[in-house]
Protein backbone atom coordinates (compact mmCIF):
# COMPACT_ATOMS: atom_id res chain seq x y z
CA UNK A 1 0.48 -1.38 9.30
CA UNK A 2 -0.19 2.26 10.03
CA UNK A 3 1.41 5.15 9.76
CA UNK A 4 1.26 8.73 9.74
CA UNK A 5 2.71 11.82 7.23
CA UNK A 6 5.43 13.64 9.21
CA UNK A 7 6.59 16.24 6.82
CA UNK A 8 4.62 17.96 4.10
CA UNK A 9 6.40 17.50 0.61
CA UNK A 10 6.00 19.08 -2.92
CA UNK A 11 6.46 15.72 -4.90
CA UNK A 12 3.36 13.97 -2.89
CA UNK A 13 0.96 16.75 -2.71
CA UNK A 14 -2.18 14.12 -2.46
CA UNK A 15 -1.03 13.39 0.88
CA UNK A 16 -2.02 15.20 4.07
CA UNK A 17 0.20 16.22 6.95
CA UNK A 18 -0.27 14.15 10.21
CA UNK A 19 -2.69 12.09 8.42
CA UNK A 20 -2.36 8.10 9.29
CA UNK A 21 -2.80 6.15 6.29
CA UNK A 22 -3.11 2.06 6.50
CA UNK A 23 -0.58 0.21 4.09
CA UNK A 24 -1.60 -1.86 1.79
CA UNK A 25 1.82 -3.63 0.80
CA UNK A 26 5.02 -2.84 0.73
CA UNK A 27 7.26 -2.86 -2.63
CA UNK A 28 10.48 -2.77 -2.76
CA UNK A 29 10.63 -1.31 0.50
CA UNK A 30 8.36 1.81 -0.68
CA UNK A 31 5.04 1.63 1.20
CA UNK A 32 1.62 1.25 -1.60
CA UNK A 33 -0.89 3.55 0.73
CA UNK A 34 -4.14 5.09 -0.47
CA UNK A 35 -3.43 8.24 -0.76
CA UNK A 36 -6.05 11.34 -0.24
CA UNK A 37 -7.47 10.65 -3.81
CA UNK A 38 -8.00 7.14 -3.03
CA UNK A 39 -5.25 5.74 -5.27
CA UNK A 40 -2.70 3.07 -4.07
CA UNK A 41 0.36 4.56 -4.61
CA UNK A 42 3.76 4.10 -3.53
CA UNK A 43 5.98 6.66 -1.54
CA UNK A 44 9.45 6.08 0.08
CA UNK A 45 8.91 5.42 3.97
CA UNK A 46 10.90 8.39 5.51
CA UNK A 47 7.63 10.33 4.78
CA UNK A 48 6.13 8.64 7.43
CA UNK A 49 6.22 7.73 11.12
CA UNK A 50 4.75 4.04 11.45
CA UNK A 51 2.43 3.90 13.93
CA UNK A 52 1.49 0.25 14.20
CA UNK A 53 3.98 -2.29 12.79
CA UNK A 54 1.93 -5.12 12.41
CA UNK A 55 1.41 -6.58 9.01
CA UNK A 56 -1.64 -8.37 8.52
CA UNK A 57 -0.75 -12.32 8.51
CA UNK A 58 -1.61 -13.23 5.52
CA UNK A 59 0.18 -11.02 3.75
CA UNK A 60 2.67 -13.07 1.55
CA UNK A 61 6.30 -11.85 1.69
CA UNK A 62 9.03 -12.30 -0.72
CA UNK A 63 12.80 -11.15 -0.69
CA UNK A 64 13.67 -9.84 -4.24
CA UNK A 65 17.09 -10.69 -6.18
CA UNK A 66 18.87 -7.74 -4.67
CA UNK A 67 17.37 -8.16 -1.33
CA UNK A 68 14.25 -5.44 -1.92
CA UNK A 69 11.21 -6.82 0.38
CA UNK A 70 7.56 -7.36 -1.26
CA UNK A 71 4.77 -8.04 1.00
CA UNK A 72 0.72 -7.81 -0.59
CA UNK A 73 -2.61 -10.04 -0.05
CA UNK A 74 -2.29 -12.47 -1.91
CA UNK A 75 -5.01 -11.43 -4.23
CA UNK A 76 -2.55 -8.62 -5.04
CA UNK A 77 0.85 -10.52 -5.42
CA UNK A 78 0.63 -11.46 -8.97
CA UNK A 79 3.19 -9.51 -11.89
CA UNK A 80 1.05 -7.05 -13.54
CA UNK A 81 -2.18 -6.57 -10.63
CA UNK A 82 -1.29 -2.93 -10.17
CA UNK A 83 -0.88 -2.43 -14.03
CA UNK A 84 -4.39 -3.89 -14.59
CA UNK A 85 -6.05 -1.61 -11.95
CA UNK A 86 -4.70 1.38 -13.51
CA UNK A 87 -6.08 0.11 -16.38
CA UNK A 88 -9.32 0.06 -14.96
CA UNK A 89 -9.63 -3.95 -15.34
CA UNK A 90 -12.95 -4.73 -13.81
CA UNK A 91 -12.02 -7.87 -11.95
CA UNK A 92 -8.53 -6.14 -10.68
CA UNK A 93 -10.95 -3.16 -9.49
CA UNK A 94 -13.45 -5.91 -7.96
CA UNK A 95 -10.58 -7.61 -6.31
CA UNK A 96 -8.89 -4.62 -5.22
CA UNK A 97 -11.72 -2.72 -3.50
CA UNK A 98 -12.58 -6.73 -1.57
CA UNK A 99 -9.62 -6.81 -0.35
CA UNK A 100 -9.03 -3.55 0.85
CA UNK A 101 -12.65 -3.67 2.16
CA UNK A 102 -11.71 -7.33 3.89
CA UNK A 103 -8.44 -5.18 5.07
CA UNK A 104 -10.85 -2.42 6.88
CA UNK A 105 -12.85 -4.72 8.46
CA UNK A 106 -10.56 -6.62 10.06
CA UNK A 107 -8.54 -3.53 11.73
């Protein structure tokens, strides 16, 4: 899925207007994107005009308990993944960057 920054805004200011950024999951209906500093962070989707809709298939999807949509790799769709890369965990980091690097390749 691509899409692209359609208004400039104070609370995301490592993200670059009319920039198209690839998503890398979706959480809770928020959008994880790299942003300009090459972190995967999430930001609310009316920032953005999507571009291309299509979700790599084999993304896993889940509905949550209040009906809040998850979709990752599966390499990322495991409690805590995120947590651990922030935490510089070398084999979230390894598994991570081959992923996103799989993810690249294969748009």
């Amino acid at each position: 899925m691509i899409v692209e920054l359609n208004k400039s805004d104070s609370d995301h200011p490592h993200l670059s207007i009319c920039q198209q950024y690839m998503v890398i999951g979706i959480e809770a209906e928020d959008y994880r994107i790299l942003n300009d500093l090459g972190e995967p962070c999430l930001y609310p989707p009316e920032l953005f005009n999507v571009i291309d809709m299509k979700e790599p298939d084999y993304w896993i999807s889940e509905v949550g308990e209040d009906g809040e949509r998850y979709a990752y790799p599966p390499e990322f769709n495991r409690p805590g993944f995120f947590e651990d890369l922030f935490d510089r965990n070398e084999e979230a980091m390894r598994t991570f960057w081959q992923t996103i690097n799989r993810g690249l390749t294969a748009a």
